[in-house]
C-alpha atoms as a PDB file:
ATOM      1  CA  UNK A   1       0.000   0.000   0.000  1.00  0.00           C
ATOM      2  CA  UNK A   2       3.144   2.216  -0.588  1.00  0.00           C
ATOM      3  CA  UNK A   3       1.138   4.837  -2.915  1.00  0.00           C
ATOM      4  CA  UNK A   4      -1.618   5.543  -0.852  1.00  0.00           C
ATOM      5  CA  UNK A   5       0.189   5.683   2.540  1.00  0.00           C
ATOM      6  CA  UNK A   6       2.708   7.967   0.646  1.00  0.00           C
ATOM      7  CA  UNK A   7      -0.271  10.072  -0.220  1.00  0.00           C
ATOM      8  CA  UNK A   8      -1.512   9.916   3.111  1.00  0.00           C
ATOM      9  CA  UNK A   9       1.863  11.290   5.037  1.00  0.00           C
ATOM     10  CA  UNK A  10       1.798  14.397   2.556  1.00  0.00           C
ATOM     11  CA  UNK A  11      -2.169  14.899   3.310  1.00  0.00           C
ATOM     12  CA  UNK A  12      -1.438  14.839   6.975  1.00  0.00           C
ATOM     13  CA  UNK A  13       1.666  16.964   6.480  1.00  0.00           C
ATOM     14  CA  UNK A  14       3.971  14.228   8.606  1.00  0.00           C
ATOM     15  CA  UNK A  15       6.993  16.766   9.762  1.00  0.00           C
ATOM     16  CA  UNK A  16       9.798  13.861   9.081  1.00  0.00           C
ATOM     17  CA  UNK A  17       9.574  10.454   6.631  1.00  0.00           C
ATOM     18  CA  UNK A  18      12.588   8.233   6.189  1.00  0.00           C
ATOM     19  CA  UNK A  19      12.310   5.332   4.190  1.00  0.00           C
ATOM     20  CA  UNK A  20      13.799   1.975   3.131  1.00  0.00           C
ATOM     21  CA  UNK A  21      13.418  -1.303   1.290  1.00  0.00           C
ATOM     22  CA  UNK A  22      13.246   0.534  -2.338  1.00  0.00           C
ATOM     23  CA  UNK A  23      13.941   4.468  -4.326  1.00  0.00           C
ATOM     24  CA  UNK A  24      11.081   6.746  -2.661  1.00  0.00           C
ATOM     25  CA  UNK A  25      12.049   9.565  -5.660  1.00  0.00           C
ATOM     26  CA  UNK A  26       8.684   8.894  -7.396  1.00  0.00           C
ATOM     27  CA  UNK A  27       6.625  10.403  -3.875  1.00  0.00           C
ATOM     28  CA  UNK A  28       9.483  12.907  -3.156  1.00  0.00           C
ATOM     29  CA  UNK A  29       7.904  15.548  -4.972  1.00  0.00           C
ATOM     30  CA  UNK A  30       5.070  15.747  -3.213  1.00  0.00           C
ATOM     31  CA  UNK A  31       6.596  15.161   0.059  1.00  0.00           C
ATOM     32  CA  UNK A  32       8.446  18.089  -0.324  1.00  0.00           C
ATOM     33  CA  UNK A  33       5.431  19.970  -1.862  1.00  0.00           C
ATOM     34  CA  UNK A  34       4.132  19.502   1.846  1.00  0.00           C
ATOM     35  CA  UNK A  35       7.443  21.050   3.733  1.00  0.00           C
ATOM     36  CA  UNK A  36       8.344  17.388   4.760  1.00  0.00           C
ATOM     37  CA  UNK A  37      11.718  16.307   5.748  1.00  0.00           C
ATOM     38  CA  UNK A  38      12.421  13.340   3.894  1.00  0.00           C
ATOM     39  CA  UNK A  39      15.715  10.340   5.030  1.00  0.00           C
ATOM     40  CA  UNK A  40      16.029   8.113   2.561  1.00  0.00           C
ATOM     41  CA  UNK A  41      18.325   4.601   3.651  1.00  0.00           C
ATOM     42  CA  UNK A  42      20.766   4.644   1.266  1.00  0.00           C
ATOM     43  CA  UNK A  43      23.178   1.367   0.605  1.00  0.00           C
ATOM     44  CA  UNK A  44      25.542   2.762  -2.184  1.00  0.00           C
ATOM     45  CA  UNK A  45      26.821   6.362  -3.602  1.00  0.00           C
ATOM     46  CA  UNK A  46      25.003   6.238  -6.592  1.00  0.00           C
ATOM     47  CA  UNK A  47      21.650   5.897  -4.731  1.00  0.00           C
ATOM     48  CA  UNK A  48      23.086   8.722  -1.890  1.00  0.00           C
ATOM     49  CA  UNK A  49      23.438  11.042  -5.032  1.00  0.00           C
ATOM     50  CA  UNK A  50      20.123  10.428  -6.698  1.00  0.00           C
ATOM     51  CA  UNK A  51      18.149  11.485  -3.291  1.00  0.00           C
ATOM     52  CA  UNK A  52      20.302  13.877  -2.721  1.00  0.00           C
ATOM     53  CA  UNK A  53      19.478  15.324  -6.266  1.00  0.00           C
ATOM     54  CA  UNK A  54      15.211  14.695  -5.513  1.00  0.00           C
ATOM     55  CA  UNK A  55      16.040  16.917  -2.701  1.00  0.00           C
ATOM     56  CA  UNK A  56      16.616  15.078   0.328  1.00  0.00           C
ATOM     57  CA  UNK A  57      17.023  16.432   3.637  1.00  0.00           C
ATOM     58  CA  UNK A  58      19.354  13.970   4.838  1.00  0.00           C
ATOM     59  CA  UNK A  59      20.371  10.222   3.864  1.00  0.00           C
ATOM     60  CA  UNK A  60      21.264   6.888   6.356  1.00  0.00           C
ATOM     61  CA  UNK A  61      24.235   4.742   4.873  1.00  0.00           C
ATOM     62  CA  UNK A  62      23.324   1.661   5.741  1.00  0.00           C
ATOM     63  CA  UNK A  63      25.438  -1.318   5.604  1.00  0.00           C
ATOM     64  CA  UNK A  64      24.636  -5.041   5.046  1.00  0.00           C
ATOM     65  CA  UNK A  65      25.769  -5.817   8.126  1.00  0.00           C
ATOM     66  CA  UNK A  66      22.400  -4.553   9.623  1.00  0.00           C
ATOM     67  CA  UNK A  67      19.008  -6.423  10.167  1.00  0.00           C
ATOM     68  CA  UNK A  68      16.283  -6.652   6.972  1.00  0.00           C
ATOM     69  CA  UNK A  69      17.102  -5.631   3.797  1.00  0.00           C
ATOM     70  CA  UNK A  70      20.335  -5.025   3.180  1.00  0.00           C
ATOM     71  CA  UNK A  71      23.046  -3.889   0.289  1.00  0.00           C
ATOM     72  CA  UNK A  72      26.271  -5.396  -0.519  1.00  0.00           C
ATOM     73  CA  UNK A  73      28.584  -2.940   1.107  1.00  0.00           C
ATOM     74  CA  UNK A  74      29.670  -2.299   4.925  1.00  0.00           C
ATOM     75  CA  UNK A  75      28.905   0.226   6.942  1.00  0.00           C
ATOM     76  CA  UNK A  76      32.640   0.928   7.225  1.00  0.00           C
ATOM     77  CA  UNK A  77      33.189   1.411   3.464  1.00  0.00           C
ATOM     78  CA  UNK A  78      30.316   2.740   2.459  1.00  0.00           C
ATOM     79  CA  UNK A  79      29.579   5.481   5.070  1.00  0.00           C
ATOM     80  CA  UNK A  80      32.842   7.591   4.303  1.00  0.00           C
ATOM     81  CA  UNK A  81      32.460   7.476   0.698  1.00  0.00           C
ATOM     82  CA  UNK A  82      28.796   8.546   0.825  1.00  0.00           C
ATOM     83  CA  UNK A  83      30.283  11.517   3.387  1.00  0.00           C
ATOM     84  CA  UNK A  84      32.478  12.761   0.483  1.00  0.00           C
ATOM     85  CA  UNK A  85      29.885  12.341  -2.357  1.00  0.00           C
ATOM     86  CA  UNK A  86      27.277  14.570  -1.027  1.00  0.00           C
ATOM     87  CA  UNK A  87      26.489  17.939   0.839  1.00  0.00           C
ATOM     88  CA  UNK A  88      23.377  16.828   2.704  1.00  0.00           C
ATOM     89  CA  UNK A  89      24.080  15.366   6.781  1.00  0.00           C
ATOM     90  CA  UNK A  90      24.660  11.816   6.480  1.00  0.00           C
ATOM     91  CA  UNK A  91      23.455   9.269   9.558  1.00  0.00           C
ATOM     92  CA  UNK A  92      25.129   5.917   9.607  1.00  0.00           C
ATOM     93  CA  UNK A  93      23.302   2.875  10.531  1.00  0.00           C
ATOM     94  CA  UNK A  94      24.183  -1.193  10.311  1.00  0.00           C
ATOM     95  CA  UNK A  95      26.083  -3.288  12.951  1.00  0.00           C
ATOM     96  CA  UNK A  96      26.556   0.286  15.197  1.00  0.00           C
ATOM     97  CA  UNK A  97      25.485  -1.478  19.029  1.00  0.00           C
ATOM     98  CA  UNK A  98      27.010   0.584  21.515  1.00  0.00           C
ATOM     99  CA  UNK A  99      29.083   3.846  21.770  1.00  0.00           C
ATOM    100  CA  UNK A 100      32.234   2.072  20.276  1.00  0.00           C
ATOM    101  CA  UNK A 101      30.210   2.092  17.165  1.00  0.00           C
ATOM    102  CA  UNK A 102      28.515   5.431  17.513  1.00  0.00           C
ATOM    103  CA  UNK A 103      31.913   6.977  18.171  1.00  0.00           C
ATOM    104  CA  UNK A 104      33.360   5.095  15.079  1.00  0.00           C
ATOM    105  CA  UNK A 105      30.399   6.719  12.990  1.00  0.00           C
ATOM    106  CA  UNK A 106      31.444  10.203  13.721  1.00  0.00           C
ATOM    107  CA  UNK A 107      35.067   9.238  13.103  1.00  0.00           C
ATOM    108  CA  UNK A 108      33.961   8.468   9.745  1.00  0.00           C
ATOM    109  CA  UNK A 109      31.716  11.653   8.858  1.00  0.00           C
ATOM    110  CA  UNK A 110      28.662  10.989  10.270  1.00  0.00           C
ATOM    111  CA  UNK A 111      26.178  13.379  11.856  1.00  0.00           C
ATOM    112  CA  UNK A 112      24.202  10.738  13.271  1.00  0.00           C
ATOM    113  CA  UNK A 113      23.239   7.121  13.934  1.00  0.00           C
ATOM    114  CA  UNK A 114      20.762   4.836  13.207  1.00  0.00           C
ATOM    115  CA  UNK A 115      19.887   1.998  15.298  1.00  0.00           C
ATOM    116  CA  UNK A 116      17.713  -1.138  14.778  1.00  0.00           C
ATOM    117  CA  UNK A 117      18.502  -4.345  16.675  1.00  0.00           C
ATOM    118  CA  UNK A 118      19.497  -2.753  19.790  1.00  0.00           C
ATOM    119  CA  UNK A 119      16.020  -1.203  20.350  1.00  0.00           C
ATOM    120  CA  UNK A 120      14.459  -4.791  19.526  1.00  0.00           C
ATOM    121  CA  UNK A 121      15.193  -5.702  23.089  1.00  0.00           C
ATOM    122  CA  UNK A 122      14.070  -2.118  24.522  1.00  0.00           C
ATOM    123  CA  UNK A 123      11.461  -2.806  27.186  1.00  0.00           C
ATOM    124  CA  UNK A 124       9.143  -0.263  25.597  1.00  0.00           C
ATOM    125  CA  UNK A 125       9.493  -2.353  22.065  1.00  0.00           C
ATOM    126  CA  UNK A 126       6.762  -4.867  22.176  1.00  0.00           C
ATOM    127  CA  UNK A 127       7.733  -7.438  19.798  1.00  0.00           C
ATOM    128  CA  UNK A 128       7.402 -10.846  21.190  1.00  0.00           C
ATOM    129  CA  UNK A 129       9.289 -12.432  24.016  1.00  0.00           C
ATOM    130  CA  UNK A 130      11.061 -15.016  21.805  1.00  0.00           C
ATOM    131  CA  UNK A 131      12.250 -12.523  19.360  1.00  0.00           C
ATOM    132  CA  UNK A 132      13.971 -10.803  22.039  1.00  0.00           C
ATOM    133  CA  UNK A 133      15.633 -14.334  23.579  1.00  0.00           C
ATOM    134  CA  UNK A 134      16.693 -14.692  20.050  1.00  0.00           C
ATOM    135  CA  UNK A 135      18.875 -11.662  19.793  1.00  0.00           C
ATOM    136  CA  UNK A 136      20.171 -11.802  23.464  1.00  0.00           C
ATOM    137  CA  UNK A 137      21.048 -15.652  22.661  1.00  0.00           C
ATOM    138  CA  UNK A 138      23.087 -15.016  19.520  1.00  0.00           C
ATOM    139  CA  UNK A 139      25.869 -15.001  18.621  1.00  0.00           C
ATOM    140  CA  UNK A 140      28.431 -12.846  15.942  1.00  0.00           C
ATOM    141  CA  UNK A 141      27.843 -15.702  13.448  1.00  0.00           C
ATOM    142  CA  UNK A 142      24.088 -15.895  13.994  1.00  0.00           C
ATOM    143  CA  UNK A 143      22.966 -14.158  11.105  1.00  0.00           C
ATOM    144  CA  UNK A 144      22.044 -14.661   7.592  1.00  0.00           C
ATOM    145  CA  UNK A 145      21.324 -13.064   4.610  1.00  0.00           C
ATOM    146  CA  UNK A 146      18.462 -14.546   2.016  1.00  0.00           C
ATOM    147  CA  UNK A 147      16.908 -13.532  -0.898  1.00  0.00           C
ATOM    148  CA  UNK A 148      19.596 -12.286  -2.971  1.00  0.00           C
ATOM    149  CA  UNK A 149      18.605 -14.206  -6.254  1.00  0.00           C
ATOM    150  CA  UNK A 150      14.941 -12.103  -5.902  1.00  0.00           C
ATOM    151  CA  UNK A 151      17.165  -8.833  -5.986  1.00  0.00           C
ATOM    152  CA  UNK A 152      16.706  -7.832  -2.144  1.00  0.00           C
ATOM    153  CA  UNK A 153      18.483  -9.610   0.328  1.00  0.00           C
ATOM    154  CA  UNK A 154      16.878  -9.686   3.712  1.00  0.00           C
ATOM    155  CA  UNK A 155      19.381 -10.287   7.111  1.00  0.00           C
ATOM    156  CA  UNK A 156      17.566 -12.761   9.503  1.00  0.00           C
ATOM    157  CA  UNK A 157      18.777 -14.702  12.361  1.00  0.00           C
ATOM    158  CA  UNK A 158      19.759 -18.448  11.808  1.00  0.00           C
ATOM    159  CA  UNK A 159      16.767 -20.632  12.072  1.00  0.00           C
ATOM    160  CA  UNK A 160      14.842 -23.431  10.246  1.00  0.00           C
ATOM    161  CA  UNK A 161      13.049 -20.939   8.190  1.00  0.00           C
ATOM    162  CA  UNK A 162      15.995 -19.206   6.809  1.00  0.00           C
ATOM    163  CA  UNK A 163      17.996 -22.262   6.452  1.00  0.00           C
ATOM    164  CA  UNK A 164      14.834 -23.992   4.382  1.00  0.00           C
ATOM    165  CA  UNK A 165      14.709 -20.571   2.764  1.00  0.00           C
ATOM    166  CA  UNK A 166      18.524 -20.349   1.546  1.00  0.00           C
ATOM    167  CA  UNK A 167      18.248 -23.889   0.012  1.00  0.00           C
ATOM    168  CA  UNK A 168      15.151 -23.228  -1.602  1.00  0.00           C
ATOM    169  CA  UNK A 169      16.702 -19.787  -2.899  1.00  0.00           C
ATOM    170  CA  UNK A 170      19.707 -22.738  -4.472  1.00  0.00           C
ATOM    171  CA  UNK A 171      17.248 -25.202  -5.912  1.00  0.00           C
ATOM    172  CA  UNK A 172      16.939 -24.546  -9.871  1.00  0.00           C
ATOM    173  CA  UNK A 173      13.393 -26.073  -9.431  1.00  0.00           C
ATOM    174  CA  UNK A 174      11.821 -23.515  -7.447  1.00  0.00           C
ATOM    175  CA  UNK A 175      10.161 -20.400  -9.070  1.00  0.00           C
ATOM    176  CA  UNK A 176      11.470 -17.072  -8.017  1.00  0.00           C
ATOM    177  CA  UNK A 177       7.260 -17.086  -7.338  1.00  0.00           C
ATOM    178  CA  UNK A 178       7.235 -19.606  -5.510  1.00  0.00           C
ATOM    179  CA  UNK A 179      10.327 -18.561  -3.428  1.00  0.00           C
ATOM    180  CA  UNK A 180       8.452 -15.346  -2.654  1.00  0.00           C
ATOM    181  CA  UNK A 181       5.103 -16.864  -1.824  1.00  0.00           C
ATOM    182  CA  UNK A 182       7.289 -19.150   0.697  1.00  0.00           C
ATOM    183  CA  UNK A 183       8.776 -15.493   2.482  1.00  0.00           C
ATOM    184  CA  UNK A 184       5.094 -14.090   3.527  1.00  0.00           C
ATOM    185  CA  UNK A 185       4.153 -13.463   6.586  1.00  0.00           C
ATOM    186  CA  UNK A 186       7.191 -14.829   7.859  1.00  0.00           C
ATOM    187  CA  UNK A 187       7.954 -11.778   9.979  1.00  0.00           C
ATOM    188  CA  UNK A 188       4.659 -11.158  11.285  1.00  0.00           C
ATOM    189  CA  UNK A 189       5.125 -14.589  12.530  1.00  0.00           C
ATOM    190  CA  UNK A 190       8.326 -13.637  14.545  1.00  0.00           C
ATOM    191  CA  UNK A 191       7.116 -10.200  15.560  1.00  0.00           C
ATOM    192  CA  UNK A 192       3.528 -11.395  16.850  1.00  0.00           C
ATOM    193  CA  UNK A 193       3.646 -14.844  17.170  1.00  0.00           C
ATOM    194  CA  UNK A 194       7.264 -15.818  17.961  1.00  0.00           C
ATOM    195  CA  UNK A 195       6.978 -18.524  15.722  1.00  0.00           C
ATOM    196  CA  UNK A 196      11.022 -19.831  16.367  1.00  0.00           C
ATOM    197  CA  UNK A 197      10.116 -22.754  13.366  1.00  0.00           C
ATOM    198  CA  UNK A 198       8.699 -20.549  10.778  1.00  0.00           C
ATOM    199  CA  UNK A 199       9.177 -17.043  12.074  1.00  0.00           C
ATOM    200  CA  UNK A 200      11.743 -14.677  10.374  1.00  0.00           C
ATOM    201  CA  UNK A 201      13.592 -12.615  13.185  1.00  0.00           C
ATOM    202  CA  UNK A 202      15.390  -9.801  11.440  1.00  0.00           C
ATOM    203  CA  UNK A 203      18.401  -8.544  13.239  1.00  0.00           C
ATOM    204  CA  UNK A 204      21.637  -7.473  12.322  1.00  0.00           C
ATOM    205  CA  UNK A 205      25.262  -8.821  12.621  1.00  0.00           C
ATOM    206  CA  UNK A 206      25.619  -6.811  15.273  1.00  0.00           C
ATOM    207  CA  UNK A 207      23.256  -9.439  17.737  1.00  0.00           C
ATOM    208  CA  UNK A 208      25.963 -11.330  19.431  1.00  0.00           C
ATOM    209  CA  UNK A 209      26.969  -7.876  21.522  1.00  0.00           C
ATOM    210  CA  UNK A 210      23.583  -6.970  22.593  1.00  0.00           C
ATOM    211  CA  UNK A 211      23.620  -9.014  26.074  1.00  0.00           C
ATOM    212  CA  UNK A 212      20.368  -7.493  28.053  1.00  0.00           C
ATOM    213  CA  UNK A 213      17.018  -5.860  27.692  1.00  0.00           C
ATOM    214  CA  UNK A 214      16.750  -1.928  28.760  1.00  0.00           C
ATOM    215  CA  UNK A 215      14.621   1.169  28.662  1.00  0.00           C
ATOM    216  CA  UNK A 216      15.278   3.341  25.410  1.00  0.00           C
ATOM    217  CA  UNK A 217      16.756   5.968  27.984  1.00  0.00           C
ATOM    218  CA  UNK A 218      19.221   3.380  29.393  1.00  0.00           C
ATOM    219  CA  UNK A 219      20.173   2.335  25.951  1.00  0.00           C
ATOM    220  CA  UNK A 220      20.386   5.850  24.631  1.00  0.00           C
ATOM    221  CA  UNK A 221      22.328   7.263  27.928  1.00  0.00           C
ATOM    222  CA  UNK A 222      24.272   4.181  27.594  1.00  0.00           C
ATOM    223  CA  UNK A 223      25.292   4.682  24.217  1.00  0.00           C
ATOM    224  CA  UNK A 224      26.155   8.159  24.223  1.00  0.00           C
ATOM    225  CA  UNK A 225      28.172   7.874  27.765  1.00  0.00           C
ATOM    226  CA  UNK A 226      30.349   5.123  25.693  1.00  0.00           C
ATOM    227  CA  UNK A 227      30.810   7.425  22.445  1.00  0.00           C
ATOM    228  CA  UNK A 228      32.166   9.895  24.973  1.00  0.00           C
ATOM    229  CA  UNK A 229      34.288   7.787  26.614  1.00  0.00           C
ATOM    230  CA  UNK A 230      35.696   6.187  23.258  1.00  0.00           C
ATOM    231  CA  UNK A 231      36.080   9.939  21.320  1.00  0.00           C
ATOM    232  CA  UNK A 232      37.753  10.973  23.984  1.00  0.00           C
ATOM    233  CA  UNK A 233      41.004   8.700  23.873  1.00  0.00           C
ATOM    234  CA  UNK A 234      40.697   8.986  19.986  1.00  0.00           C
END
């Protein structure tokens, strides 16, 4: 329902949009008709200069190395590159879990951070129990990315699902359709359900440091107390 919930933000005059999983330039006209900020995730230059050109306010490099879909690049080589290729802020996000990694952000020209996995296990974040085990359970090799052959990758954590998935994604006999049709719902079965069998529990590489669940104030005041601590003996 892209279209009409892109026509819906600009109706409603939403102050901020950021968006992912795909090139929002065809509804960044009118989003801008509207005075909205609008973040596109970015995962390569090319893309960074083509928002930037549709007159975006801002752009997150992501790397693969985060949770759901993902690019081919890290967050290590592609953030600085997209820093020198454009004149808009750039915020980094993918495998960034504590202040280390927000600290190693701004070391590489970033304004900003972006976090996903680490907020999974926020107290306030109310995806199911499981999920959360999952992530606080993993470890750095825990991950996988699928779905590469359908053009966009998706980084899950290990489990039957994306096992079955990645040998179905290998078998000549099974339809790019039918690979699709074998993907949905999957993460509404992780989020709501907790389904660990048939669930898919997106969450970056970054999983195997992420050891307990907060509040989003610990983990923020956390985060930026480390940064601090790291810039400092830079």
């Amino acid at each position: 329902h892209a279209e009409s919930i892109a026509k819906l933000v600009a109706e409603e005059k939403v102050q901020v949009v950021t968006t992912g999983a795909g090139l929002p330039t065809k509804y960044m006209p009118m989003w801008r008709e509207a005075a909205i900020k609008v973040i596109p995730v970015v995962p390569s230059v090319s893309i960074a200069k083509m928002v930037a050109r549709a007159g975006a306010t801002a752009v997150i490099a992501e790397g693969g190395e985060s949770g759901g879909h993902v690019g081919e690049l890290t967050t290590m080589a592609l953030l600085p590159q997209v820093c020198d290729a454009v004149d808009i802020p750039v915020i980094a996000a993918g495998g960034i879990g504590d202040g280390r990694g927000v600290a190693a952000a701004f070391m590489l020209g970033a304004v900003g951070v972006q976090l996903g996995t680490r907020f999974l296990v926020a107290k306030e974040c109310n995806i199911h129990q499981n999920y959360k085990n999952k992530i606080l359970k993993a470890k750095d090799i825990d991950t996988i990315a699928t779905g590469k052959r359908l053009g966009h990758p998706v980084r899950a954590l290990k489990t039957p699902f994306t096992r079955e998935f990645m040998e179905l994604e290998y078998n000549s006999a099974v339809s790019n359709e039918e690979l699709e049709s074998f993907g949905v719902g999957a993460l509404r079965k992780a989020v709501q359900e907790g389904d660990e069998a048939k669930g898919c529990f997106m969450a970056g590489q970054i999983s195997g440091l992420i050891k307990q669940e907060q509040t989003a104030k610990e983990i923020i005041e956390e985060l930026m107390i480390q940064a601090q601590t790291a810039l400092k003996g830079a």
